[in-house]
PDB file of N, CA and C in Angstrom:
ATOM      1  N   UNK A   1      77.340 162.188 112.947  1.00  0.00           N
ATOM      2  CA  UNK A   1      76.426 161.325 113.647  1.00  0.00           C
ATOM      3  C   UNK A   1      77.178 160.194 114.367  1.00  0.00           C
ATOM      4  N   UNK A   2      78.372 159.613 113.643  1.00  0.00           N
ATOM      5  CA  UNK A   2      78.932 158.722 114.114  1.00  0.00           C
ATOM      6  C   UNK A   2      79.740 158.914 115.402  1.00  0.00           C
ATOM      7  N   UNK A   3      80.357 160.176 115.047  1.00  0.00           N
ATOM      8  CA  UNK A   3      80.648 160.139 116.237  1.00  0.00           C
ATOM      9  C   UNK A   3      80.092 160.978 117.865  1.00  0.00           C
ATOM     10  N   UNK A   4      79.110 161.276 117.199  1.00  0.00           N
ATOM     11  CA  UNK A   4      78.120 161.404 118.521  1.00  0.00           C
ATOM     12  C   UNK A   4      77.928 160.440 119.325  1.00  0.00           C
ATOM     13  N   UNK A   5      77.184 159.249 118.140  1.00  0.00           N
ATOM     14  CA  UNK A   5      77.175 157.860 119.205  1.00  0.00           C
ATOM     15  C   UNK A   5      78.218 157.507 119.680  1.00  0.00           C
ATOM     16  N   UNK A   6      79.738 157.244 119.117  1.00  0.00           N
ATOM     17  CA  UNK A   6      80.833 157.116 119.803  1.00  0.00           C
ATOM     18  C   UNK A   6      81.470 157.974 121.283  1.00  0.00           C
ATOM     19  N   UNK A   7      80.572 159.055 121.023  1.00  0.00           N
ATOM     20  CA  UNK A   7      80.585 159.783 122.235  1.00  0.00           C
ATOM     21  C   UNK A   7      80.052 159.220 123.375  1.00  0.00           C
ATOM     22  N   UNK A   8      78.789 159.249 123.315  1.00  0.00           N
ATOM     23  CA  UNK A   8      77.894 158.404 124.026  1.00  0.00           C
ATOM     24  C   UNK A   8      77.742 156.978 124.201  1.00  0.00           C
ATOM     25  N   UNK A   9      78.302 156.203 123.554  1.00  0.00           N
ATOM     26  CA  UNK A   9      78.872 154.913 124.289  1.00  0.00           C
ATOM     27  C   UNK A   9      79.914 155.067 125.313  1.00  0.00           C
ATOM     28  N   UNK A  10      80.620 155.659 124.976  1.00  0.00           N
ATOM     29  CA  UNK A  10      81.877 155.522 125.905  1.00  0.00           C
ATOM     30  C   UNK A  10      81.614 156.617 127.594  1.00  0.00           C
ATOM     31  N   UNK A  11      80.469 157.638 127.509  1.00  0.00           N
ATOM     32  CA  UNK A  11      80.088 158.086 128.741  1.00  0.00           C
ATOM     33  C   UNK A  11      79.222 157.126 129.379  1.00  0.00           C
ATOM     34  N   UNK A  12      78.609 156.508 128.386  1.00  0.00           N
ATOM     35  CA  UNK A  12      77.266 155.227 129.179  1.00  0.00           C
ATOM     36  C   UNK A  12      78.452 154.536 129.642  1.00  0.00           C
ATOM     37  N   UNK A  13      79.136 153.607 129.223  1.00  0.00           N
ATOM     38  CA  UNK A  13      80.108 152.655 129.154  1.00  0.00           C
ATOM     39  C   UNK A  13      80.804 153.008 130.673  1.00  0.00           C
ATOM     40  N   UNK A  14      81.876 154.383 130.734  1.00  0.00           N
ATOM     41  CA  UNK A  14      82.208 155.173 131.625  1.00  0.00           C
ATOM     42  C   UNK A  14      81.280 155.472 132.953  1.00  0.00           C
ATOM     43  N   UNK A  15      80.048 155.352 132.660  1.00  0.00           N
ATOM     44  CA  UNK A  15      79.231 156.010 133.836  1.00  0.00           C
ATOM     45  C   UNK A  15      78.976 154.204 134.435  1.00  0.00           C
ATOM     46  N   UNK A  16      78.881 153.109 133.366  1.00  0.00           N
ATOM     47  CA  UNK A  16      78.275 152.083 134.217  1.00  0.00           C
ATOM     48  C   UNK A  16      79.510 151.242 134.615  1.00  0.00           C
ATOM     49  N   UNK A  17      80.682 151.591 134.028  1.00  0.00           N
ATOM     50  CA  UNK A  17      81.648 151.006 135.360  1.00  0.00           C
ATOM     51  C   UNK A  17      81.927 151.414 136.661  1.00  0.00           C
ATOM     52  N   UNK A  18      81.355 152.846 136.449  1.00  0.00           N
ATOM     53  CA  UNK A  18      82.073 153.763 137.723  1.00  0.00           C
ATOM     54  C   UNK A  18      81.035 154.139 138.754  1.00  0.00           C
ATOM     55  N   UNK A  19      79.536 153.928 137.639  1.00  0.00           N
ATOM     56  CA  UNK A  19      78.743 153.593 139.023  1.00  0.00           C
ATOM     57  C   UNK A  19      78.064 152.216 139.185  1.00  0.00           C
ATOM     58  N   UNK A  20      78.202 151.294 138.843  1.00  0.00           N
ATOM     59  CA  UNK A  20      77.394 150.189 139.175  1.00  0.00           C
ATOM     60  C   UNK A  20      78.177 149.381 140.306  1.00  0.00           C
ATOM     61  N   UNK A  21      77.569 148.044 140.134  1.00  0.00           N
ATOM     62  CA  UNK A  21      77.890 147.644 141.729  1.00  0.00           C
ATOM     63  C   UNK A  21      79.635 147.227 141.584  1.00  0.00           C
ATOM     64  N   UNK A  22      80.064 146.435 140.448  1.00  0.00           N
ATOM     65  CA  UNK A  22      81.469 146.363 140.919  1.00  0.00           C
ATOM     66  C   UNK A  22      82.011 147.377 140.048  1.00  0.00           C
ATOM     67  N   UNK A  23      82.891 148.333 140.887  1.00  0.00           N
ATOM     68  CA  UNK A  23      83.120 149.386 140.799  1.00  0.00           C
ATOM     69  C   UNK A  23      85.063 149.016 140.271  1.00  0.00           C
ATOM     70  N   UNK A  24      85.074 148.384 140.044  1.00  0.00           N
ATOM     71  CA  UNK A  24      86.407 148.067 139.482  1.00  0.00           C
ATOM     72  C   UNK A  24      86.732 147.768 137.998  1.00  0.00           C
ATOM     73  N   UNK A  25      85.577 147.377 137.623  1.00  0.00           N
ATOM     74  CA  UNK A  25      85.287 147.394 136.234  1.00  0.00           C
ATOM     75  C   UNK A  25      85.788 148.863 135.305  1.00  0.00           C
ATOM     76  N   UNK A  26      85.965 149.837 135.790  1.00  0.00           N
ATOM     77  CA  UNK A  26      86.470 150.727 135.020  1.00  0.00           C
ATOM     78  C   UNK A  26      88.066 151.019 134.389  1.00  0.00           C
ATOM     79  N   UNK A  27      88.944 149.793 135.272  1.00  0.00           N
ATOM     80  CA  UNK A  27      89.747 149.283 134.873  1.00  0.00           C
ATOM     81  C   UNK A  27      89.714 148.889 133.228  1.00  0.00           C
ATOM     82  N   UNK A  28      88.757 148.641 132.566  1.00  0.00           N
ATOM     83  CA  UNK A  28      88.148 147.772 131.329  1.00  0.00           C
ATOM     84  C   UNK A  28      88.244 149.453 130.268  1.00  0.00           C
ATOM     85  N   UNK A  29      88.198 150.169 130.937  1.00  0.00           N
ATOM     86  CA  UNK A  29      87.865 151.098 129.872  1.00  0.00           C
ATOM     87  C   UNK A  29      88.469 151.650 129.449  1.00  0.00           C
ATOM     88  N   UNK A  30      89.993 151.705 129.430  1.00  0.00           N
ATOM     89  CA  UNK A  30      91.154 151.670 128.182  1.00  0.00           C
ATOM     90  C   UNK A  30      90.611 151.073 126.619  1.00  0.00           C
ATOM     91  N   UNK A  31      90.237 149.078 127.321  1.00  0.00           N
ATOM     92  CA  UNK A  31      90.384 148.427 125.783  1.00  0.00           C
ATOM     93  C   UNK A  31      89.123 148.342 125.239  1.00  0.00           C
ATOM     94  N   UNK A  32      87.745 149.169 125.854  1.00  0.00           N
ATOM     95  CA  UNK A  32      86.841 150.031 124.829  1.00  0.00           C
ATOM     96  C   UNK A  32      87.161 151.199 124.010  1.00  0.00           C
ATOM     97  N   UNK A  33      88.067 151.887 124.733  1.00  0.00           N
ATOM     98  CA  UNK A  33      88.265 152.943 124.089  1.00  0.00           C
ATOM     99  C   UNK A  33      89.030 152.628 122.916  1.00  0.00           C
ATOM    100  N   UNK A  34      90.055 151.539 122.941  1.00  0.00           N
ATOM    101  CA  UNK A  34      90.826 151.095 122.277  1.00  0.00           C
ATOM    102  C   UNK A  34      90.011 150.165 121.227  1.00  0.00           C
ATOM    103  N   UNK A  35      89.179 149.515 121.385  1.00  0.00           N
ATOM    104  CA  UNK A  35      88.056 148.824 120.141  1.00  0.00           C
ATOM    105  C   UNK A  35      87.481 149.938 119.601  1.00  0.00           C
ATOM    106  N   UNK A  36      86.872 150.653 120.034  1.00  0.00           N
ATOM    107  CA  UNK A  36      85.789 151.437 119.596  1.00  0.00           C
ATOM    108  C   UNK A  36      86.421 152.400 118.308  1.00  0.00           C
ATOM    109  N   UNK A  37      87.935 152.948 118.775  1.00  0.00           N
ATOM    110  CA  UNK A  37      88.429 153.978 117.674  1.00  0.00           C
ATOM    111  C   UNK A  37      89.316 153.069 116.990  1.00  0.00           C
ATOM    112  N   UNK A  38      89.855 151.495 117.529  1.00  0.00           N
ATOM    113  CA  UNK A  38      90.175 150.743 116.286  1.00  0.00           C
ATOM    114  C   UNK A  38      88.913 150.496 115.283  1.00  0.00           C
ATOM    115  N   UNK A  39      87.797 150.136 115.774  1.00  0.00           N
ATOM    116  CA  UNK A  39      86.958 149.607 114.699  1.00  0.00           C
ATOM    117  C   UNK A  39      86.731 151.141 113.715  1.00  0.00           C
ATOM    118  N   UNK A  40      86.236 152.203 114.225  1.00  0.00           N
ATOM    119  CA  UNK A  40      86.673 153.457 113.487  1.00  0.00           C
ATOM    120  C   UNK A  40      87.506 153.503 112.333  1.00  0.00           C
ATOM    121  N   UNK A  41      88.586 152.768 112.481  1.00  0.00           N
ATOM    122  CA  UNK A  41      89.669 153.287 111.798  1.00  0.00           C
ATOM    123  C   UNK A  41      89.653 152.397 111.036  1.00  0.00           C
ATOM    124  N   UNK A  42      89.485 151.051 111.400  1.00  0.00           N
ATOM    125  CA  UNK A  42      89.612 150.171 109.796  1.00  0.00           C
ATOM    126  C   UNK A  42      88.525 150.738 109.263  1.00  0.00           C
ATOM    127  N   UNK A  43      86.699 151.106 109.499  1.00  0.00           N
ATOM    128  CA  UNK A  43      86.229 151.253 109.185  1.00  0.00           C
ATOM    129  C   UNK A  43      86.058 152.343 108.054  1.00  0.00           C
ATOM    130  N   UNK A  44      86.527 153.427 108.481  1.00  0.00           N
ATOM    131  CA  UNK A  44      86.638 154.860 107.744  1.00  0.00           C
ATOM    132  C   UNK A  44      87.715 155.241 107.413  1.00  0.00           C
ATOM    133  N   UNK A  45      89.012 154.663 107.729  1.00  0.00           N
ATOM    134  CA  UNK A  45      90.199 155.574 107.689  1.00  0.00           C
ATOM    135  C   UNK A  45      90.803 154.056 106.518  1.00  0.00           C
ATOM    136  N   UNK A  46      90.939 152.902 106.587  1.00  0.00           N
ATOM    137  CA  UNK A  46      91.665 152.346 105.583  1.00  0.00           C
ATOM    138  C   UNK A  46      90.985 151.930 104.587  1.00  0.00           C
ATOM    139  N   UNK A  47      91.247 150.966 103.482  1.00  0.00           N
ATOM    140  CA  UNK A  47      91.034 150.407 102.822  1.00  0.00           C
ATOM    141  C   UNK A  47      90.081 149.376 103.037  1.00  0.00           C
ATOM    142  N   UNK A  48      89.905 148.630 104.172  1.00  0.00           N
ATOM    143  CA  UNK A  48      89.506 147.731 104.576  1.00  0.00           C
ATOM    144  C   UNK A  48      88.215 147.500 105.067  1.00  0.00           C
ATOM    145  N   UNK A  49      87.685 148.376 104.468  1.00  0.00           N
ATOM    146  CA  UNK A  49      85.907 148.738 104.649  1.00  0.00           C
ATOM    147  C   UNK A  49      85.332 148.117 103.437  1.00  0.00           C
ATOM    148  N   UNK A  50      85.999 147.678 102.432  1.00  0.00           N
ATOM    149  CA  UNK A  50      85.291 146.867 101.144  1.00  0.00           C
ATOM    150  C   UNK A  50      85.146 145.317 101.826  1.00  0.00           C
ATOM    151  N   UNK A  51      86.293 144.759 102.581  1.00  0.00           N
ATOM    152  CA  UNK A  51      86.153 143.185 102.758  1.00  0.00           C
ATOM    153  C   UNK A  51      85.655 143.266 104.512  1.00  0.00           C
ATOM    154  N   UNK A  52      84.430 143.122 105.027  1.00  0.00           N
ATOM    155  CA  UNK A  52      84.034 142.876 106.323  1.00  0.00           C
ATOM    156  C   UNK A  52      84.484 141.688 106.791  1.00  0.00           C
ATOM    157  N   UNK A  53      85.531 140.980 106.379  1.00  0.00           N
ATOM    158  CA  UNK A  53      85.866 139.807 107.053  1.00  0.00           C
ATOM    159  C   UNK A  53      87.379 140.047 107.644  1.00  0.00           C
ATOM    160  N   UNK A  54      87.765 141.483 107.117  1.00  0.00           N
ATOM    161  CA  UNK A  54      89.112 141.809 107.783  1.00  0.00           C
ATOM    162  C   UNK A  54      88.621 142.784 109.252  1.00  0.00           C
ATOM    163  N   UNK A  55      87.458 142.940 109.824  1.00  0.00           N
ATOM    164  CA  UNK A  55      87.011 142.733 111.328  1.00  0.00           C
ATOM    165  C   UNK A  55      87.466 141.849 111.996  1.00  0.00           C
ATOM    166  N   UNK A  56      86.727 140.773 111.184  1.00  0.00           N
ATOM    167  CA  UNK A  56      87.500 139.414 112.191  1.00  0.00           C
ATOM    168  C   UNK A  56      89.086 138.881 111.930  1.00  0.00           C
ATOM    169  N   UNK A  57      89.867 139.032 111.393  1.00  0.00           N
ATOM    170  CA  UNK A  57      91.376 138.761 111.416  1.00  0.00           C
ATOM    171  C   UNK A  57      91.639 140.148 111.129  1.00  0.00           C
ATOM    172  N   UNK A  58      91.674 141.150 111.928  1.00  0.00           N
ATOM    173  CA  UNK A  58      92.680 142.218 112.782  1.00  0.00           C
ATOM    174  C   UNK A  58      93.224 141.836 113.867  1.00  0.00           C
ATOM    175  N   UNK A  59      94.372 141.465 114.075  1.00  0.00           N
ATOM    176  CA  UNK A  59      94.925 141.175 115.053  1.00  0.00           C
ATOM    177  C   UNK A  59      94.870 141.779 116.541  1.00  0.00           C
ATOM    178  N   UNK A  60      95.199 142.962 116.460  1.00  0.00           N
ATOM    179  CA  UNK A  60      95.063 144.111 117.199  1.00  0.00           C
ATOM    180  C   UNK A  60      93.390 143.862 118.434  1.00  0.00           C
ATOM    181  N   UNK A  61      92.637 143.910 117.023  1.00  0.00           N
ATOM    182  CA  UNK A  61      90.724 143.957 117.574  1.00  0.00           C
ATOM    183  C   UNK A  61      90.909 142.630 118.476  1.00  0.00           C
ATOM    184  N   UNK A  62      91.491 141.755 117.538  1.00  0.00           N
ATOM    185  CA  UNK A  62      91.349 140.244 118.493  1.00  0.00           C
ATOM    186  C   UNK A  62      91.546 140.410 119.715  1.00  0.00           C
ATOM    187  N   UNK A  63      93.071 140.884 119.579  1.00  0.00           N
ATOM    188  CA  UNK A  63      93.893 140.865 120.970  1.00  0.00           C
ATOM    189  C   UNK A  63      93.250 141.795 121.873  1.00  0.00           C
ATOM    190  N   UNK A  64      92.911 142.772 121.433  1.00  0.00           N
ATOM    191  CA  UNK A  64      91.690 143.667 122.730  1.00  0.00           C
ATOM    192  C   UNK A  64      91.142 142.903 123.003  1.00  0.00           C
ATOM    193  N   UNK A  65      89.895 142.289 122.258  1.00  0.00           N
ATOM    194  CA  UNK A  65      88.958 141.317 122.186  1.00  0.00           C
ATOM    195  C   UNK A  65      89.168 140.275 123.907  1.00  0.00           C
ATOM    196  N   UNK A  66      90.189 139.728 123.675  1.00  0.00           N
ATOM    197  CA  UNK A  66      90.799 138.512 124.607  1.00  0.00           C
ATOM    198  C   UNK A  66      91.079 138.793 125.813  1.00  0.00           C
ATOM    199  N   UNK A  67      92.407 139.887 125.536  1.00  0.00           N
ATOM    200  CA  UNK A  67      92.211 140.748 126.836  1.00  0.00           C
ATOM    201  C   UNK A  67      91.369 141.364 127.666  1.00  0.00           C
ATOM    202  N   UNK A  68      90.418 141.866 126.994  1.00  0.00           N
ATOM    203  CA  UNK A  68      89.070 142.708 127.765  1.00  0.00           C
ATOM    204  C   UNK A  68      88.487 141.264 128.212  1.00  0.00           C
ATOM    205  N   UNK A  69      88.353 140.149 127.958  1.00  0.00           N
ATOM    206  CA  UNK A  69      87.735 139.248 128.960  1.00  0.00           C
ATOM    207  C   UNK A  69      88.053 138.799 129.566  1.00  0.00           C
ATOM    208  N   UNK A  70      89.382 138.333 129.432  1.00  0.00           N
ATOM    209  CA  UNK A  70      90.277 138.132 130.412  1.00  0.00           C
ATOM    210  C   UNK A  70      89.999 139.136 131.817  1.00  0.00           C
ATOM    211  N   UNK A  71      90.275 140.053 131.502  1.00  0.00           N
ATOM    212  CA  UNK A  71      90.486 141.276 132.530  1.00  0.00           C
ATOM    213  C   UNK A  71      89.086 141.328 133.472  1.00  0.00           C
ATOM    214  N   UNK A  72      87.884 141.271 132.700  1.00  0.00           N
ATOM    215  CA  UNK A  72      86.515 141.239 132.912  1.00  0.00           C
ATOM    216  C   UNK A  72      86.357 139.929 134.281  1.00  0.00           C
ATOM    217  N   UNK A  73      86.213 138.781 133.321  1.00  0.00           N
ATOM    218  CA  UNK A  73      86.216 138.083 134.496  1.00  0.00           C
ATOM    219  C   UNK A  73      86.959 138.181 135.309  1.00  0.00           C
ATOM    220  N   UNK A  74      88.277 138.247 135.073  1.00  0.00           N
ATOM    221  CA  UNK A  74      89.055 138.311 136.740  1.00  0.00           C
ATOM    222  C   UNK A  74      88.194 139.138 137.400  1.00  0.00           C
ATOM    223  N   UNK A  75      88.111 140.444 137.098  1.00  0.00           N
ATOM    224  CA  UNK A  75      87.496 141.427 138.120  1.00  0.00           C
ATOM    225  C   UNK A  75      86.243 141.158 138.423  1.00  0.00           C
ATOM    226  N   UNK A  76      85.455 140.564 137.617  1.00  0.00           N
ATOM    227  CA  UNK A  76      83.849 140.203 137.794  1.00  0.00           C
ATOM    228  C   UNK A  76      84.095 138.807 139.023  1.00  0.00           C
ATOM    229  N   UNK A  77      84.834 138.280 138.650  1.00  0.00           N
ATOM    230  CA  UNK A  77      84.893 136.670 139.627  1.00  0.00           C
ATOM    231  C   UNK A  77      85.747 136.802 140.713  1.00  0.00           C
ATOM    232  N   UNK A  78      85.706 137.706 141.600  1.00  0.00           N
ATOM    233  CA  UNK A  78      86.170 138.276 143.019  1.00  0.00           C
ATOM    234  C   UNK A  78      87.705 138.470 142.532  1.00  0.00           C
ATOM    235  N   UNK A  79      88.365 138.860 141.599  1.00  0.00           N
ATOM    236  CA  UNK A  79      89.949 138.982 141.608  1.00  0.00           C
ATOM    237  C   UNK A  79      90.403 140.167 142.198  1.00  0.00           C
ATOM    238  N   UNK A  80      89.675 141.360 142.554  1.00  0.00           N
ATOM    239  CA  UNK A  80      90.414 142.200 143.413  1.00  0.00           C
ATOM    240  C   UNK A  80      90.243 141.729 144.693  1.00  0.00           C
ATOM    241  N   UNK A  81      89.769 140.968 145.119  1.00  0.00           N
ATOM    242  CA  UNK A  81      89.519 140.559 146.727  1.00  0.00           C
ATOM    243  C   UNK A  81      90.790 139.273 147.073  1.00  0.00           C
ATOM    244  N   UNK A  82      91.210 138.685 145.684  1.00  0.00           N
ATOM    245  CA  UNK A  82      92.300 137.721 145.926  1.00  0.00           C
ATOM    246  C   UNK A  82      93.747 138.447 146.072  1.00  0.00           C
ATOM    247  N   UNK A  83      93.737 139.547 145.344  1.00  0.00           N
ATOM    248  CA  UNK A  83      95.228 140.592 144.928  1.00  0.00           C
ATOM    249  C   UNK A  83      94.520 141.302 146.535  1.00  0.00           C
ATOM    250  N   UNK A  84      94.277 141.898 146.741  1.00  0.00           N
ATOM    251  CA  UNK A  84      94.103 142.743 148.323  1.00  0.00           C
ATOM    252  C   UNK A  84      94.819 141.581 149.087  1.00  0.00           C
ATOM    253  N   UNK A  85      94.038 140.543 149.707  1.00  0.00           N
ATOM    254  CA  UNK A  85      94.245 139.683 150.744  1.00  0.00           C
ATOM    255  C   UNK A  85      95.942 139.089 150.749  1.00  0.00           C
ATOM    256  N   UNK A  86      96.175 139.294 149.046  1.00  0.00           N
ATOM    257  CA  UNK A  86      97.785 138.441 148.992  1.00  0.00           C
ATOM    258  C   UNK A  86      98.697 139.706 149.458  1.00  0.00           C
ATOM    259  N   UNK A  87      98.693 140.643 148.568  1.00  0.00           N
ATOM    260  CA  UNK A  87      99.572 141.889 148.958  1.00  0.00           C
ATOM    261  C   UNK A  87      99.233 142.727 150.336  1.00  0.00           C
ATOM    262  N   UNK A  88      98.356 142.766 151.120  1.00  0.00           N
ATOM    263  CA  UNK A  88      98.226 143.430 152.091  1.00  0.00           C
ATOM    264  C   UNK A  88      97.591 142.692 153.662  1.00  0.00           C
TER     265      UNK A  88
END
């Protein structure tokens, strides 16, 4: 079951970067893919499914975490239109 839905997040996810209006956003969908089968894995695969507070200090999750917004806004707040105009 679980990973059905994991299926289907990541085609919704996939379909609404690649078709909605900013179309650059699919750039982003490495560090879903990369949350989605980290949270997986602490979840089911280690030890670390008894203490839910080792979600929040995984380093790894964080650092996706930061990066994916990072990345987000740039691209959401005109940053491919600043990288075009400088390089070309």
């Amino acid at each position: 079951m679980l990973t059905l839905i994991m299926a289907a997040l990541l085609v919704s996810y996939s379909m609404y970067t690649m078709l909605g209006t900013d179309s650059y956003l699919f750039v982003t969908l490495p560090f879903v893919c990369f949350g989605l089968f980290r949270h997986y894995h602490i979840v089911y695969d280690t030890e670390m499914r008894k203490y839910p507070h080792t979600l929040f200090t995984d380093v790894p999750s964080l650092l996706n975490i930061g990066l994916w917004t990072i990345v987000t806004m740039f691209l959401l707040y005109d940053g491919p239109a600043i990288v075009t105009n400088t390089f070309l």
